[in-house]
N, C-alpha and C. Protein backbone atom coordinates (compact mmCIF):
# COMPACT_ATOMS: atom_id res chain seq x y z
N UNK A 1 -2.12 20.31 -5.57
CA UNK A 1 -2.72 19.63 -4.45
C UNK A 1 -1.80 19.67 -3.23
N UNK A 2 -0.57 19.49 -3.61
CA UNK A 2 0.29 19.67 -2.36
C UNK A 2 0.60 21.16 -1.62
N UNK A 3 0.32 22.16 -2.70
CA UNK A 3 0.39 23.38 -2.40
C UNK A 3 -0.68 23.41 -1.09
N UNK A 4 -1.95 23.16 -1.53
CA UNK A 4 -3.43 23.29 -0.94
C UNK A 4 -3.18 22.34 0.51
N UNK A 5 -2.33 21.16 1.15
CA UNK A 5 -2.05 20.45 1.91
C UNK A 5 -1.13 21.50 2.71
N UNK A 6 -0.08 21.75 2.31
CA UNK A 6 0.88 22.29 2.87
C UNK A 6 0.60 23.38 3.75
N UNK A 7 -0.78 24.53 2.58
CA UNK A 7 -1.40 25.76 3.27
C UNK A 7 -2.21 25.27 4.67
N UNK A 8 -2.61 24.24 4.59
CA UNK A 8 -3.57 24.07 5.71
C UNK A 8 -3.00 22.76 6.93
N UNK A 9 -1.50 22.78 6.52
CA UNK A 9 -0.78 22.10 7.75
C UNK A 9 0.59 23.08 8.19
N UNK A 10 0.53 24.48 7.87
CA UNK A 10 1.29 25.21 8.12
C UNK A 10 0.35 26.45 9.65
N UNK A 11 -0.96 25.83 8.86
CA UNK A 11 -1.82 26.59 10.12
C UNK A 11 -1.79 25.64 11.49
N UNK A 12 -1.56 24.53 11.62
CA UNK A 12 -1.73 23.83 12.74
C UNK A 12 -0.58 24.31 13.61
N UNK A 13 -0.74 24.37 14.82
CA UNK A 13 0.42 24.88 15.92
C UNK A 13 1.61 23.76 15.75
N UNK A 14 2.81 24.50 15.98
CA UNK A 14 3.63 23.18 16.21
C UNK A 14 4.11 21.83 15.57
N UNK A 15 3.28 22.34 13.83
CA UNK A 15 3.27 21.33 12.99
C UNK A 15 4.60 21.89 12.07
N UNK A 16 5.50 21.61 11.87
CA UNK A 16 6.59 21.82 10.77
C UNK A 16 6.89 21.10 9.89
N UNK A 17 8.03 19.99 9.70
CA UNK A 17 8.17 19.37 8.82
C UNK A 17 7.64 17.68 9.05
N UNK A 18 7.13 17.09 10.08
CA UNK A 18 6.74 16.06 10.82
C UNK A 18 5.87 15.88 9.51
N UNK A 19 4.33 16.65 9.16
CA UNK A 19 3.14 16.21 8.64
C UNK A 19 4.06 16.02 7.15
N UNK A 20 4.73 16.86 6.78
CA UNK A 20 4.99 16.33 5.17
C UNK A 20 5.77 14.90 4.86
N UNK A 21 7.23 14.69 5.61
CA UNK A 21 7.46 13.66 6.12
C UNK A 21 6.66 12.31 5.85
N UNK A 22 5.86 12.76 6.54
CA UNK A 22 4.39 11.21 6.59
C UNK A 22 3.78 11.14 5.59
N UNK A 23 3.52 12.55 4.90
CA UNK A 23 3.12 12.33 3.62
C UNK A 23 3.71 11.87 2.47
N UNK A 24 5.02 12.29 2.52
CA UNK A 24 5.87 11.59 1.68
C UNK A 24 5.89 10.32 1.79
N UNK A 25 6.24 9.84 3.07
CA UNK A 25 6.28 8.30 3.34
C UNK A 25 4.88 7.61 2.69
N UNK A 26 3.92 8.09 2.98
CA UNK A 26 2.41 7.38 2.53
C UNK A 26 2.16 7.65 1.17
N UNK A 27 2.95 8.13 0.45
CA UNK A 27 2.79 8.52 -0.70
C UNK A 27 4.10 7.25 -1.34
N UNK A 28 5.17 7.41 -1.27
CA UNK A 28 6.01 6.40 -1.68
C UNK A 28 5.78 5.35 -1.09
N UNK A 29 5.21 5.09 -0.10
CA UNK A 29 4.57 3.41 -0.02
C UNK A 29 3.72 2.68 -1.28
N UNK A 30 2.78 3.63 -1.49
CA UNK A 30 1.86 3.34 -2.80
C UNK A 30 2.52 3.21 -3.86
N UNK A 31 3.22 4.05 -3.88
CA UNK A 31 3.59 4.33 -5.42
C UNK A 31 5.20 2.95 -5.54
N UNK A 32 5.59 2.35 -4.62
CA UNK A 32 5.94 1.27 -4.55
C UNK A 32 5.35 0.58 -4.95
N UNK A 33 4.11 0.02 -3.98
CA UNK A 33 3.39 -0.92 -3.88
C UNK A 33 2.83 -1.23 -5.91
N UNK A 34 2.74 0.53 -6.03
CA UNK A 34 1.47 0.08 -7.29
C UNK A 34 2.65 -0.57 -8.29
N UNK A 35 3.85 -0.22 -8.09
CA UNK A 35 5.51 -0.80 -9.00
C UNK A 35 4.94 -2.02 -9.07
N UNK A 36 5.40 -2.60 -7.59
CA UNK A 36 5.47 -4.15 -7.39
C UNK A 36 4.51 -4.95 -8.44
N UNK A 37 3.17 -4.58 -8.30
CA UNK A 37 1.82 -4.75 -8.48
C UNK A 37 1.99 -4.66 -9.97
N UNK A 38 2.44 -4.35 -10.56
CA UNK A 38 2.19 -4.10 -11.88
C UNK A 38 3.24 -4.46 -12.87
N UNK A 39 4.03 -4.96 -12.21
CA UNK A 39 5.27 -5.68 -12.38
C UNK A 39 5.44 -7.08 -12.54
N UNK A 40 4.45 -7.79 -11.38
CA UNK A 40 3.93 -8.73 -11.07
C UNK A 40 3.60 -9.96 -12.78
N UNK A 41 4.12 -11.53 -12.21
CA UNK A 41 3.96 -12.11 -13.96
C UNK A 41 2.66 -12.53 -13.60
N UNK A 42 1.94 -12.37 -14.52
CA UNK A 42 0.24 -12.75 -14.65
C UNK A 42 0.51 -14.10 -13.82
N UNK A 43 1.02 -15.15 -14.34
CA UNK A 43 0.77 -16.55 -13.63
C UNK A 43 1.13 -16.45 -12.22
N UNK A 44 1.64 -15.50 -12.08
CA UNK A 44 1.84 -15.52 -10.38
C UNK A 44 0.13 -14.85 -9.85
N UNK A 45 -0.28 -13.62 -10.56
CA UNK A 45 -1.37 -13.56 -9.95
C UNK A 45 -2.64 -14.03 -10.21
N UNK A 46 -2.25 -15.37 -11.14
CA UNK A 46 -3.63 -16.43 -11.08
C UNK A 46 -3.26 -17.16 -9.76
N UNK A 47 -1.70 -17.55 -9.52
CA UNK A 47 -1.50 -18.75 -8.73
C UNK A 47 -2.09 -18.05 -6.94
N UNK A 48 -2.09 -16.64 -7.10
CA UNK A 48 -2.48 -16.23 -5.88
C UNK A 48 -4.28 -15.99 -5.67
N UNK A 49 -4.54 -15.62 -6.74
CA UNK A 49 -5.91 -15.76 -6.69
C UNK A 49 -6.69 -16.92 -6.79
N UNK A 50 -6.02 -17.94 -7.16
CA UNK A 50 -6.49 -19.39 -6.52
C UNK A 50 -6.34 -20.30 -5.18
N UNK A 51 -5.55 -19.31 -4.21
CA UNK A 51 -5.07 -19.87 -3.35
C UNK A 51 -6.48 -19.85 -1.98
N UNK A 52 -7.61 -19.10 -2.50
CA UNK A 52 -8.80 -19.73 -1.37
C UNK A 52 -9.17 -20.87 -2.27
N UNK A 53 -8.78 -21.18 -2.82
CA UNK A 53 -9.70 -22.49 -3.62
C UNK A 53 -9.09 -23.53 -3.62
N UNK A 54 -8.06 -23.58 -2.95
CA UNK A 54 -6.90 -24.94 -2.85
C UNK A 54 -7.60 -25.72 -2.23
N UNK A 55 -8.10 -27.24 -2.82
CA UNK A 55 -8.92 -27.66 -1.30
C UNK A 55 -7.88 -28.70 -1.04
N UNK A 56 -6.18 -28.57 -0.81
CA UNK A 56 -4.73 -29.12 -0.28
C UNK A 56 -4.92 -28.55 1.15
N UNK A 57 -4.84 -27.10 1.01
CA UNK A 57 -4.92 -25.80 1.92
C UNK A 57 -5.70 -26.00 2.84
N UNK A 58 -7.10 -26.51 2.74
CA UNK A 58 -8.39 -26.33 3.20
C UNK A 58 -8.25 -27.50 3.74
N UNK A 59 -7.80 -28.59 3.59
CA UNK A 59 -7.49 -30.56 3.85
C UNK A 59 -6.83 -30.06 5.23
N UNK A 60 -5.58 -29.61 4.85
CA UNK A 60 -4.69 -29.77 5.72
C UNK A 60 -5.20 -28.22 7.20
N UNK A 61 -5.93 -27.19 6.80
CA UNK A 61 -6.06 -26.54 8.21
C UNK A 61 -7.27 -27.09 9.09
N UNK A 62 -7.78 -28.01 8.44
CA UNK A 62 -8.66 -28.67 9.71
C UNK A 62 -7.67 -29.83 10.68
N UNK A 63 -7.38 -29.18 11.48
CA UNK A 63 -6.74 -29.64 12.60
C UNK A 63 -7.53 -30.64 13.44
């Protein structure tokens, strides 16, 4: 797949190593992210997926 990327950002004028660069970067963002994510202790991601349902949260932003 990267072969098939590379062929068709080697045709753009003026494009050299800039487009892979970004791809790399957008590629190790994810593949971070999916680390973090999966790493993550279950009770942390109940305590976050309850956090629209706090009605503490909901008390206190009516200003």
């Amino acid at each position: 797949m990267f072969k098939f990327i590379k062929q068709y950002a080697e045709k753009i004028d003026n494009a050299e190593i800039y487009p892979m660069i970004s791809l790399v970067i957008f590629f190790l963002f994810f593949v971070v992210l999916l680390v973090l994510v999966k790493k993550m202790r279950k009770d942390r991601v109940t305590e976050l997926s309850n956090i629209p349902f706090d009605k503490e949260e909901l008390s206190n932003s009516n200003l």
